[in-house]
C-alpha atoms as a PDB file:
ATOM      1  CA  UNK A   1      79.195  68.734 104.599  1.00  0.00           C
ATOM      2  CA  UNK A   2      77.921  69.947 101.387  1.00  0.00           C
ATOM      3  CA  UNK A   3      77.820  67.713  97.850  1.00  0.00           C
ATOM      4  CA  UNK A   4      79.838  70.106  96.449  1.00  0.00           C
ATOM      5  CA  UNK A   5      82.274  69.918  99.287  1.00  0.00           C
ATOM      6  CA  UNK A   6      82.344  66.404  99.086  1.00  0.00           C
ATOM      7  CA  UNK A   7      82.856  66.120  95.327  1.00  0.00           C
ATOM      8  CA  UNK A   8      85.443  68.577  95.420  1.00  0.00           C
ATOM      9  CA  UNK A   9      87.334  66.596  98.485  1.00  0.00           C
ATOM     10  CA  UNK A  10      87.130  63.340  96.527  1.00  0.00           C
ATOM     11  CA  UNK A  11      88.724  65.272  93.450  1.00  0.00           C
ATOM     12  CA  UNK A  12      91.485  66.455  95.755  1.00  0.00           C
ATOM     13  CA  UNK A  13      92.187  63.229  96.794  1.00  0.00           C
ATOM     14  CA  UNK A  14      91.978  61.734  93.455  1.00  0.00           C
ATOM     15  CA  UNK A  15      94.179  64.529  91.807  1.00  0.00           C
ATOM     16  CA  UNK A  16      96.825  63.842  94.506  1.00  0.00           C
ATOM     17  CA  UNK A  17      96.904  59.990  94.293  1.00  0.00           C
ATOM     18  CA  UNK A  18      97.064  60.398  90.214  1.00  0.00           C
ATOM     19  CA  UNK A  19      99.771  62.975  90.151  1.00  0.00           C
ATOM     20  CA  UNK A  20     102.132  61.065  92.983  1.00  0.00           C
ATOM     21  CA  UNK A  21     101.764  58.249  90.938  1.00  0.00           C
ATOM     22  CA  UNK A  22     102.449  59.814  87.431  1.00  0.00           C
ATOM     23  CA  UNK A  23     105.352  61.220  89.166  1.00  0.00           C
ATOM     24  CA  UNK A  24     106.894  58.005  90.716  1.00  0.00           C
ATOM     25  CA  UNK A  25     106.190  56.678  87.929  1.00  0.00           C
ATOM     26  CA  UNK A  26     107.671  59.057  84.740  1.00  0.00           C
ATOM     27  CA  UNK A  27     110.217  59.670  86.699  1.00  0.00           C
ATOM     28  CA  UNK A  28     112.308  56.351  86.604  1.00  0.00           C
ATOM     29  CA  UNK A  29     110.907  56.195  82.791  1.00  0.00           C
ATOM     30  CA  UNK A  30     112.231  59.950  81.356  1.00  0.00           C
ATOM     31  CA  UNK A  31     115.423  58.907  83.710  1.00  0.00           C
ATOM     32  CA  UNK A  32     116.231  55.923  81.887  1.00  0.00           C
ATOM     33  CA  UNK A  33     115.147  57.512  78.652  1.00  0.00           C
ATOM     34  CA  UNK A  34     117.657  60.456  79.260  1.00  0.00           C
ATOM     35  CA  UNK A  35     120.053  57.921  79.892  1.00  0.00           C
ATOM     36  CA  UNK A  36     119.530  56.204  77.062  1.00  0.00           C
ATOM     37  CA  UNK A  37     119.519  59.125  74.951  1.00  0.00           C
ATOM     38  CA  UNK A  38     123.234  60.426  76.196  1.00  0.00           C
ATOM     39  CA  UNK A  39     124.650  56.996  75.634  1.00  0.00           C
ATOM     40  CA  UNK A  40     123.657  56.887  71.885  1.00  0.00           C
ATOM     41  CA  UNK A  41     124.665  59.954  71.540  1.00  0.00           C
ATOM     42  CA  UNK A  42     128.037  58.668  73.094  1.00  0.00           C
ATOM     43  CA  UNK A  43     127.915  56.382  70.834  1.00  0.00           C
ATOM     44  CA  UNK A  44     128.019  57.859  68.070  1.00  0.00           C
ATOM     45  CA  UNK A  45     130.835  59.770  69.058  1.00  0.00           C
ATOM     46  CA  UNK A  46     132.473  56.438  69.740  1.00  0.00           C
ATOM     47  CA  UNK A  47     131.811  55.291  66.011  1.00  0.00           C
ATOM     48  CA  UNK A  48     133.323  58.657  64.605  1.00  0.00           C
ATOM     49  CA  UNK A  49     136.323  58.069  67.127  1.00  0.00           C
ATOM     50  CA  UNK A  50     136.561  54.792  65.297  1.00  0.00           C
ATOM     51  CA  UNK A  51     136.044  55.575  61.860  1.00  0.00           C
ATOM     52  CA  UNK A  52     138.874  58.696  62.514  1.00  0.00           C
ATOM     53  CA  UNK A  53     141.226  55.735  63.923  1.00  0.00           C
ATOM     54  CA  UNK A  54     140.469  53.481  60.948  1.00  0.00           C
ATOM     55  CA  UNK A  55     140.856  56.273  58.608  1.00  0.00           C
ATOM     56  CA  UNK A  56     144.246  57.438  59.802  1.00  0.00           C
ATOM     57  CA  UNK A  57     145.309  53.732  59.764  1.00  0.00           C
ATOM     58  CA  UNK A  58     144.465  53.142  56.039  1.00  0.00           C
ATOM     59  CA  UNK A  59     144.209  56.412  53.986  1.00  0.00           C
ATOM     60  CA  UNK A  60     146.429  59.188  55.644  1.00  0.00           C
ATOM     61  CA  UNK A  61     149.322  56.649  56.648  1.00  0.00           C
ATOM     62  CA  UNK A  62     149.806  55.060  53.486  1.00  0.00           C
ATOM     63  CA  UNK A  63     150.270  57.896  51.714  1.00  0.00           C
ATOM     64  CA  UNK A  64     153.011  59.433  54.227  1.00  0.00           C
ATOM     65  CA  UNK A  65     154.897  56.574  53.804  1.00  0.00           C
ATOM     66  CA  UNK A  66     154.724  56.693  50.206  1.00  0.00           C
ATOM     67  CA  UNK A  67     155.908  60.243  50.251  1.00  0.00           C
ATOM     68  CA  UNK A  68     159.527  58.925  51.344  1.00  0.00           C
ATOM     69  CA  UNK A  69     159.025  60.676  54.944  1.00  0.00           C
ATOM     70  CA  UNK A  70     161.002  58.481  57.318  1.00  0.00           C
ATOM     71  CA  UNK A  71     160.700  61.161  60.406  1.00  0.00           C
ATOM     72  CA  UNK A  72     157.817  59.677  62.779  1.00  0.00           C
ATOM     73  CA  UNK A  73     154.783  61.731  62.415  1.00  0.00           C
ATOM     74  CA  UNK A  74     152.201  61.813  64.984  1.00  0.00           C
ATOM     75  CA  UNK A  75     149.334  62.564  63.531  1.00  0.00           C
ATOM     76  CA  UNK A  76     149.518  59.726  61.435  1.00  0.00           C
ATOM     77  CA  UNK A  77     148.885  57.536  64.984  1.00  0.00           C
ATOM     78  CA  UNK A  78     145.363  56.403  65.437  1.00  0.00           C
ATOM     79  CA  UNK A  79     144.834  56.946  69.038  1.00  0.00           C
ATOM     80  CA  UNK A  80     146.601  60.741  68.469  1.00  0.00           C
ATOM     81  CA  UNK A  81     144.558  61.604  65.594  1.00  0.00           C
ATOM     82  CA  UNK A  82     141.035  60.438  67.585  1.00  0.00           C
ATOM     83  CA  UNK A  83     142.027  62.132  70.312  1.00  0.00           C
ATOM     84  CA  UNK A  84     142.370  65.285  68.511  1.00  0.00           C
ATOM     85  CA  UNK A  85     139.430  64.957  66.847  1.00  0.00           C
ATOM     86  CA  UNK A  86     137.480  64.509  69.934  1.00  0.00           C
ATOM     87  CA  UNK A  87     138.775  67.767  71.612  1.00  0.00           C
ATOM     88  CA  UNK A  88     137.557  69.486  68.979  1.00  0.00           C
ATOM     89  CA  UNK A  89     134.732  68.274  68.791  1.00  0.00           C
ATOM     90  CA  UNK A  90     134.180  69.018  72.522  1.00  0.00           C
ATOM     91  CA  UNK A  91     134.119  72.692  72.073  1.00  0.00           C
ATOM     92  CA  UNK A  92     130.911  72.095  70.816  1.00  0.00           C
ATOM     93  CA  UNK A  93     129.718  69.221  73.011  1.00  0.00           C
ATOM     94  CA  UNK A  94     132.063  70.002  76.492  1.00  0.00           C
ATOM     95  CA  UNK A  95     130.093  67.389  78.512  1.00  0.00           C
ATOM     96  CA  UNK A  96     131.145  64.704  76.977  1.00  0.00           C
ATOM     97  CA  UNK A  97     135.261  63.159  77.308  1.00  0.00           C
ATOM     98  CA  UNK A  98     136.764  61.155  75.446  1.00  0.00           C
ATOM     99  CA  UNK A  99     139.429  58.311  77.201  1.00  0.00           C
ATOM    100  CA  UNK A 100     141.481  55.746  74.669  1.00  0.00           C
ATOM    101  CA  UNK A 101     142.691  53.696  77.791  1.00  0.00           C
ATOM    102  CA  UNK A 102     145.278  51.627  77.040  1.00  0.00           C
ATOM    103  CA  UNK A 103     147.256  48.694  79.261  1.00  0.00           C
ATOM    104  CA  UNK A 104     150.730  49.284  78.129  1.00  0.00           C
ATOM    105  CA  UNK A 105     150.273  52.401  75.809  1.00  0.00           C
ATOM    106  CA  UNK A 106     153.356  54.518  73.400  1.00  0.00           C
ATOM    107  CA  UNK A 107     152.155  57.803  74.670  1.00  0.00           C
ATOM    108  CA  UNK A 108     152.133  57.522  78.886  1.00  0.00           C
ATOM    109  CA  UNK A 109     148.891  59.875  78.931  1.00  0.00           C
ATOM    110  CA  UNK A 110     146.848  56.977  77.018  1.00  0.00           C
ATOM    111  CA  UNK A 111     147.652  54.434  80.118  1.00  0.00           C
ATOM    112  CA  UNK A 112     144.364  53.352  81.734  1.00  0.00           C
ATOM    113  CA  UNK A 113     143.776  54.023  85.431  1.00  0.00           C
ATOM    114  CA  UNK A 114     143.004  50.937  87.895  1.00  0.00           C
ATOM    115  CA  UNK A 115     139.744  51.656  87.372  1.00  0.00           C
ATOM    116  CA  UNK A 116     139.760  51.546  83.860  1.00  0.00           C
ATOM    117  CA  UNK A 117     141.943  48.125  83.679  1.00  0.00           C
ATOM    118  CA  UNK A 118     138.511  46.964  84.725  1.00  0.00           C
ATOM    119  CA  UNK A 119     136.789  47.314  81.531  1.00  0.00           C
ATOM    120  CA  UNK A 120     139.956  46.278  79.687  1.00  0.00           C
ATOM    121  CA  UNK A 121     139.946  43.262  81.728  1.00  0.00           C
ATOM    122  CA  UNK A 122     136.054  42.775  81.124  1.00  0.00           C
ATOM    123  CA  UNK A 123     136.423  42.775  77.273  1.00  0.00           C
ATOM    124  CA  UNK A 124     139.363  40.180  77.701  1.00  0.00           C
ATOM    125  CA  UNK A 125     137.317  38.135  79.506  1.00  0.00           C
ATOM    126  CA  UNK A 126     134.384  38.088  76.959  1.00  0.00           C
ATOM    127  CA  UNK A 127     135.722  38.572  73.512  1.00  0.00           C
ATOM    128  CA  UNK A 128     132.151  38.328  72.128  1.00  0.00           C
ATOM    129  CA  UNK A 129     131.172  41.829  74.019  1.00  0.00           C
ATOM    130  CA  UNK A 130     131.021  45.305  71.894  1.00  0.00           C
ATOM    131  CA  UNK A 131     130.009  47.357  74.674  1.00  0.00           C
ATOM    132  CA  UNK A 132     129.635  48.263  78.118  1.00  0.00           C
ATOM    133  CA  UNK A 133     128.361  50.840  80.122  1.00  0.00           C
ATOM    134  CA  UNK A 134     127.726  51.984  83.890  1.00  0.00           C
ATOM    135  CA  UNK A 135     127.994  54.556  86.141  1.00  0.00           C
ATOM    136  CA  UNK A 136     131.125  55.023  88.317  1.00  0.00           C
ATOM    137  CA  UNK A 137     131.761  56.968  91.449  1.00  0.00           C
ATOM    138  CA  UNK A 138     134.174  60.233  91.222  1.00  0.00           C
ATOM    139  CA  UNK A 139     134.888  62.761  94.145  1.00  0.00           C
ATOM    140  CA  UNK A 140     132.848  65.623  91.595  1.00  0.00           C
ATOM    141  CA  UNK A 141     129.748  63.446  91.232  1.00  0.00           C
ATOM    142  CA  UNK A 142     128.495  60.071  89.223  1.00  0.00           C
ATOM    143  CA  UNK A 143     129.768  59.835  85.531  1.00  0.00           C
ATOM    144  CA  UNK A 144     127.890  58.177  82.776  1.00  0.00           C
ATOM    145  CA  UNK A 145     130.542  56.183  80.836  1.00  0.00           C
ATOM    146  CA  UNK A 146     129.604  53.668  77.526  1.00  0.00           C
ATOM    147  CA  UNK A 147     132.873  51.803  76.447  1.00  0.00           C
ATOM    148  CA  UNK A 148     134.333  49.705  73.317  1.00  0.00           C
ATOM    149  CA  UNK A 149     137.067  47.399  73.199  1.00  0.00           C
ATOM    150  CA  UNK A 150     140.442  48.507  71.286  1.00  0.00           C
ATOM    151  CA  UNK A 151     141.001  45.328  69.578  1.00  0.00           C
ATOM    152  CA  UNK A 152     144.339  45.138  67.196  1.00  0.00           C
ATOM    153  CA  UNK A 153     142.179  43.891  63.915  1.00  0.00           C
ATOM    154  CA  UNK A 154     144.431  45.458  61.269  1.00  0.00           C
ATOM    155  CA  UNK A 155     148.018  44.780  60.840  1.00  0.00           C
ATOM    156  CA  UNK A 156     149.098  47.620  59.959  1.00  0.00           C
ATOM    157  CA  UNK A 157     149.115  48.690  63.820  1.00  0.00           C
ATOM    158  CA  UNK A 158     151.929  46.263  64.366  1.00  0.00           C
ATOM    159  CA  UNK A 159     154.082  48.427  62.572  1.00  0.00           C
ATOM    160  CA  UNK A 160     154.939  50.412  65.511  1.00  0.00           C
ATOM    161  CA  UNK A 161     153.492  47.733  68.280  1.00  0.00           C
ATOM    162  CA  UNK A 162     155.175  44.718  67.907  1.00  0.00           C
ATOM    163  CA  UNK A 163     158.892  45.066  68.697  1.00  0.00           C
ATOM    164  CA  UNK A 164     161.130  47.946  69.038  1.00  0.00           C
ATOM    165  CA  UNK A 165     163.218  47.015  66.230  1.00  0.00           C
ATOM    166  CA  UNK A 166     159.936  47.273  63.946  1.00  0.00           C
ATOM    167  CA  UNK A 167     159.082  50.422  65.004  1.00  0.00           C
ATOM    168  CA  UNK A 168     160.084  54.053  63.092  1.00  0.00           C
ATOM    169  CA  UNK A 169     163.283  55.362  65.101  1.00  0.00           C
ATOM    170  CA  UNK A 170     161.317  58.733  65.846  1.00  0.00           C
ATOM    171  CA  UNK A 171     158.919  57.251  67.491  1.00  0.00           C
ATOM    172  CA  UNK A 172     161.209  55.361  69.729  1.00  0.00           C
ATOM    173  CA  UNK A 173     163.541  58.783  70.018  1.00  0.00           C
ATOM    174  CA  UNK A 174     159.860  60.192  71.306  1.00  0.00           C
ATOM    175  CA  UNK A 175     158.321  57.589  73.254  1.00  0.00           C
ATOM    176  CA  UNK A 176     161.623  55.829  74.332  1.00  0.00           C
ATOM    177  CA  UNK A 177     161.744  51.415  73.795  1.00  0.00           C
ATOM    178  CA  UNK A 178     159.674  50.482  76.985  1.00  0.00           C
ATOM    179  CA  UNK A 179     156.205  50.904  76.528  1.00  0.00           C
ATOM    180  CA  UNK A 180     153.637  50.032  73.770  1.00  0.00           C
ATOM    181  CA  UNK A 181     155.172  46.770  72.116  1.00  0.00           C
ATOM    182  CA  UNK A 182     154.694  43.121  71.968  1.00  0.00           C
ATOM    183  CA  UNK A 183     150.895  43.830  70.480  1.00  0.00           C
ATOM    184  CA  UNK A 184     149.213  41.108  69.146  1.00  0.00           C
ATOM    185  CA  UNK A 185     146.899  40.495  66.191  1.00  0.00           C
ATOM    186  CA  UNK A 186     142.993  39.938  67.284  1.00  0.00           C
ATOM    187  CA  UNK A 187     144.212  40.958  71.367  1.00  0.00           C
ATOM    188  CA  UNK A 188     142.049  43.638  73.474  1.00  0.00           C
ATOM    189  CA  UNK A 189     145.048  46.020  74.599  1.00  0.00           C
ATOM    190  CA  UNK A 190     142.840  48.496  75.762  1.00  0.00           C
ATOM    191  CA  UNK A 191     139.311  50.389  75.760  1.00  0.00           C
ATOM    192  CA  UNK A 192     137.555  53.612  74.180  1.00  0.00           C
ATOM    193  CA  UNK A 193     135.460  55.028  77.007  1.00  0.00           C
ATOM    194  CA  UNK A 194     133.259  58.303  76.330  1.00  0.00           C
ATOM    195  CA  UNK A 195     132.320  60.058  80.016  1.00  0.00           C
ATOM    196  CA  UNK A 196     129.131  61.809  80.636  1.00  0.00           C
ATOM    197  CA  UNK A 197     128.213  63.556  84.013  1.00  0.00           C
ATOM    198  CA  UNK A 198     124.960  62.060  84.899  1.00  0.00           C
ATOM    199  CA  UNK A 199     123.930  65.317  86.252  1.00  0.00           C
ATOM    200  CA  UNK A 200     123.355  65.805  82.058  1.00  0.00           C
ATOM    201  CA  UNK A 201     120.743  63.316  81.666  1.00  0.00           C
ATOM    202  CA  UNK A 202     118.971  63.924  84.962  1.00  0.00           C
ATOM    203  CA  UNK A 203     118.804  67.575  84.682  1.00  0.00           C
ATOM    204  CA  UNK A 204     117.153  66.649  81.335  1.00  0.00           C
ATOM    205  CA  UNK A 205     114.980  64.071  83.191  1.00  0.00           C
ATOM    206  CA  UNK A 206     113.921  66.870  85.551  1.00  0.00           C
ATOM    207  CA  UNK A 207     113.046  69.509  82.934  1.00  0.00           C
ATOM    208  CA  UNK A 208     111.029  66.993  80.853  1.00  0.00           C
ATOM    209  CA  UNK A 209     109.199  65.713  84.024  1.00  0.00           C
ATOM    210  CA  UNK A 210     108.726  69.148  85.052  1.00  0.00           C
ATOM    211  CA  UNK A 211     106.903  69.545  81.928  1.00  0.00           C
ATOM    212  CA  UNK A 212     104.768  66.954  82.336  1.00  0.00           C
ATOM    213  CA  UNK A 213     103.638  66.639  85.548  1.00  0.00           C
ATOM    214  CA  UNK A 214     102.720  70.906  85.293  1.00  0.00           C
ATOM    215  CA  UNK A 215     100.833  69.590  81.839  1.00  0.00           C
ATOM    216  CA  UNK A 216      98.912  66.706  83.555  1.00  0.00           C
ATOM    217  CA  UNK A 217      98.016  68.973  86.471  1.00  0.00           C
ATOM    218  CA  UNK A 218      96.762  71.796  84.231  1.00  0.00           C
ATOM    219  CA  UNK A 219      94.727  69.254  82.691  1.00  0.00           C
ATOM    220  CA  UNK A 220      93.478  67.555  85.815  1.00  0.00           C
ATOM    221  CA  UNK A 221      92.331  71.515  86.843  1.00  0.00           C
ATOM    222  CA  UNK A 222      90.514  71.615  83.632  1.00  0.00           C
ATOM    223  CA  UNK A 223      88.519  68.410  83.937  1.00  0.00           C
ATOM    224  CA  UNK A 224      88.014  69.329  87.850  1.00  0.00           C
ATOM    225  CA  UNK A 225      86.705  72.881  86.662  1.00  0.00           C
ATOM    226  CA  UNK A 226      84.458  71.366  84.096  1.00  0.00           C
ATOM    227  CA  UNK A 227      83.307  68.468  86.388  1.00  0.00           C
ATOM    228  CA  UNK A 228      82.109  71.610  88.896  1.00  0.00           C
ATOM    229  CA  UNK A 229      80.648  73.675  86.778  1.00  0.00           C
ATOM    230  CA  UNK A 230      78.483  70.232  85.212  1.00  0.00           C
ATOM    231  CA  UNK A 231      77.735  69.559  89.038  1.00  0.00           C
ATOM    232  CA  UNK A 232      76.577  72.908  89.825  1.00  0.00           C
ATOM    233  CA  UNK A 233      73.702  73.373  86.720  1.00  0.00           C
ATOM    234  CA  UNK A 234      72.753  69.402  87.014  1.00  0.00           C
ATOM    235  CA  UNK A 235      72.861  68.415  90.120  1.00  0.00           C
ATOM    236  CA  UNK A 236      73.174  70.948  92.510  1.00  0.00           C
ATOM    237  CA  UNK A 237      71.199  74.351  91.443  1.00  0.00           C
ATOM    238  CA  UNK A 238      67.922  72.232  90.063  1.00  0.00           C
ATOM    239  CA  UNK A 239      67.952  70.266  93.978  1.00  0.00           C
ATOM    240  CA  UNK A 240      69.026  73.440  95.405  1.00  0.00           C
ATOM    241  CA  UNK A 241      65.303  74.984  93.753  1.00  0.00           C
ATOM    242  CA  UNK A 242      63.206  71.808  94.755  1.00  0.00           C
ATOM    243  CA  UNK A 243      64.536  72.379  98.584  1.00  0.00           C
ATOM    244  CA  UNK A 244      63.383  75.599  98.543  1.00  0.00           C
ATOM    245  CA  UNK A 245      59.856  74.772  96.793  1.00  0.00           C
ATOM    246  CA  UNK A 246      59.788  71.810  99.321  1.00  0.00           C
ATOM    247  CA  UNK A 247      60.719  74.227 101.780  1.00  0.00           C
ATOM    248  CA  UNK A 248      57.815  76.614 100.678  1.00  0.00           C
ATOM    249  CA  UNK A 249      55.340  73.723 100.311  1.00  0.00           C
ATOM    250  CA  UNK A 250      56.193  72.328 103.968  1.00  0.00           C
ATOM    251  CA  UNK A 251      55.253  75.952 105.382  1.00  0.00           C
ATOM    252  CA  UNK A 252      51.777  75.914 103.902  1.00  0.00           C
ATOM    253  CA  UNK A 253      52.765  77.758 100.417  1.00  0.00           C
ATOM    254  CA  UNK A 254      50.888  74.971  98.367  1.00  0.00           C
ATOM    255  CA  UNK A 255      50.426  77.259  95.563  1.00  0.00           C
ATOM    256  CA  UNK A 256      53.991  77.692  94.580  1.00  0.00           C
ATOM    257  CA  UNK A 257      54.637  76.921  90.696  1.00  0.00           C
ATOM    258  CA  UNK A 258      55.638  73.652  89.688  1.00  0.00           C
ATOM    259  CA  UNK A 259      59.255  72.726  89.373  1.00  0.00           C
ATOM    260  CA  UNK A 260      60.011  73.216  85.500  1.00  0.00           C
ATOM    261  CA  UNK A 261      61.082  69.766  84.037  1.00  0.00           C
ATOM    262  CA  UNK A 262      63.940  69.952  81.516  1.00  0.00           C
ATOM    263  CA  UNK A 263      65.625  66.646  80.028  1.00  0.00           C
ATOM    264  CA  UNK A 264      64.823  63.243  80.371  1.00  0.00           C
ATOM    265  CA  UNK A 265      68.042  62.406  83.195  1.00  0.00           C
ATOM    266  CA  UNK A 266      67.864  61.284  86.734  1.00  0.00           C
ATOM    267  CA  UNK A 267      67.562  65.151  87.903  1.00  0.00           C
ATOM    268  CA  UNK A 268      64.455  65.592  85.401  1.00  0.00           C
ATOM    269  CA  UNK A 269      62.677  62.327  86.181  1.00  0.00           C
ATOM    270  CA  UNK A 270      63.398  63.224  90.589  1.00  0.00           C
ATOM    271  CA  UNK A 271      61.686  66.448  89.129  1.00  0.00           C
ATOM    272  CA  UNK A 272      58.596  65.101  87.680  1.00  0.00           C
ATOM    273  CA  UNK A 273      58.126  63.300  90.867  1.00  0.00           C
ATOM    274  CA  UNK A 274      58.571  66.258  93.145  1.00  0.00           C
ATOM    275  CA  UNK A 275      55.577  67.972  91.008  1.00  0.00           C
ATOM    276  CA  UNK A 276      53.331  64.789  91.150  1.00  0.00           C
ATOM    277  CA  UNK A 277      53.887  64.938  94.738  1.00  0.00           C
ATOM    278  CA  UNK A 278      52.912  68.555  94.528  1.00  0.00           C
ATOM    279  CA  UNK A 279      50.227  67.685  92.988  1.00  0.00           C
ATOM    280  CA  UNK A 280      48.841  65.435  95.438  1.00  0.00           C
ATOM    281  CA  UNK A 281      49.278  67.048  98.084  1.00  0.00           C
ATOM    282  CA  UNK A 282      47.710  70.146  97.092  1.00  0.00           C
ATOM    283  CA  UNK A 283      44.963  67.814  96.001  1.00  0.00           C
ATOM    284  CA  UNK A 284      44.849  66.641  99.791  1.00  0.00           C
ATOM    285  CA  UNK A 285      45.229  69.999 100.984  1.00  0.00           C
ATOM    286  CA  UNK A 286      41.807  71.792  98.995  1.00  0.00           C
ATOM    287  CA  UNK A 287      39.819  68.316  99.275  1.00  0.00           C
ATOM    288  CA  UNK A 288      40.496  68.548 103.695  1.00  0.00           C
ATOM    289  CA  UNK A 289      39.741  72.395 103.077  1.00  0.00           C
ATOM    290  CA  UNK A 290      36.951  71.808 101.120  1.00  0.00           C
ATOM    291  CA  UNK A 291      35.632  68.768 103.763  1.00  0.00           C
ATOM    292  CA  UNK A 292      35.567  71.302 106.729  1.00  0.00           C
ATOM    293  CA  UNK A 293      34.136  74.096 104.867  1.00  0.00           C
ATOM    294  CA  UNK A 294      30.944  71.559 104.449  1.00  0.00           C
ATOM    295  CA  UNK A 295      31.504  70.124 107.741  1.00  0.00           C
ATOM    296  CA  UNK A 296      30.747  73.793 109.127  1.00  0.00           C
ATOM    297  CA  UNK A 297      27.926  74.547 106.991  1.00  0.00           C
ATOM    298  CA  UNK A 298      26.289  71.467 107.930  1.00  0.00           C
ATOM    299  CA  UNK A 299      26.300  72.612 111.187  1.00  0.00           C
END
């Protein structure tokens, strides 16, 4: 097996042990960076949901009810308006839905799902939580979901949420007397919950590790090109030349030219010792020549 061989074998081996673990490793990293990345963004949608809600609450509101207008108007309700809001605001984001899930809700379509009464149920049972976040489980795939409590922090919301007999008649002539009352101040009734597939963030996991691992291997080619071509006019074509002269020298060619000596590295100093050894021996070689050649005179 040749040095070049060799080299280029431990390279391989090197180059696959460095890129399985870049991979292993980058991978769980970008993934959890992806994921990161889609939940602020969900976030932020979360605090626009929010500030839409709290908006409604006290500037559009107020000023309906100022106008005279008994009739109940809904998009003066919070959870209506940030709805709205949201599905507009999906025609430019579509991956991302919006949930207000509510335990005993006015409009029917706001009621959370057993599955959501579990996050409801979590923010009950630690009022000092602001958010929380998983992955859940759906026939189509895993979803991404961050979450918020809806807790009832202004009063005005009791307008319409604590008894029937508080609330506007059109709403009740709407919504009926059943559902959505009995409310309390500073009480979790329900959740905001923004879904993301999670095929989002790991298809932009994927691309970015994609990136990097064909960057790191392009790289990994360079240095092993470079690392050859070093080998080849250091090492191997200046030991390459002394074979040969030592292959001349061993066949009786003792007046071959001396190996030229270039550098002061390992390679030049091996060099200078080939040519002393040269030297020598072609020394040896005309002082035994020279020996006989009296020898046979003599006689």
């Amino acid at each position: 097996m040749s040095l070049r061989l060799k080299f280029n074998l431990v390279m391989l081996i090197t180059l696959a042990i460095g890129i399985g673990l870049a991979y292993i490793t980058s991978k769980r990293i970008l993934e959890d960076n992806a994921k990161q990345e889609v939940l602020l963004n969900a976030d932020i949608m979360m605090e626009m949901a929010k500030g839409i809600r709290g908006y409604t609450v006290d500037e559009v509101k107020p000023i309906i009810q100022a106008g005279g207008h008994e009739e109940f108007i809904k998009q003066t309700v919070p959870a209506y308006a940030a709805t709205r809001n949201f599905e507009r605001l999906r025609k430019r984001f579509p991956e991302f839905t919006y949930q207000e899930a509510t335990l005993n809700p006015t409009n029917p379509a706001h009621r959370a799902t057993d599955w959501e009464k579990g996050i409801v149920d979590y923010f009950t049972s630690n009022p000092s939580a602001t958010e929380y976040s998983g992955i859940k489980e759906t026939a189509t795939g895993k979803l991404l979901y961050t979450s918020h409590p809806l807790r009832i922090t202004n009063p005005k919301c009791l307008d319409c949420h604590s008894t029937p007999e508080a609330a506007p008649a059109a709403m009740l002539e709407l919504y009926g007397r059943e559902n959505g009352f009995g409310w309390e101040l500073n009480s979790v009734v329900g959740a905001q919950i923004v879904y993301v597939p999670m095929s989002i963030p790991l298809e932009r996991a994927r691309i970015a590790l994609k990136i990097f691992i064909i960057s790191l291997t392009a790289i990994f080619v360079f240095i092993w090109l470079l690392l050859n071509i070093l080998l080849h006019f250091v090492v191997i074509r200046p030991v390459t030349r002394m074979a040969e002269q030592a292959n001349l020298i061993s066949k009786g060619q003792i007046d071959v030219p001396e190996f030229e000596v270039k550098g002061s590295d390992e390679i030049a100093s091996m060099a200078s010792s080939f040519n002393r050894m040269h030297r020598s021996l072609a020394s040896a070689v005309k002082l035994i020549k020279k020996q006989r050649t009296t020898t046979v005179r003599s006689k």
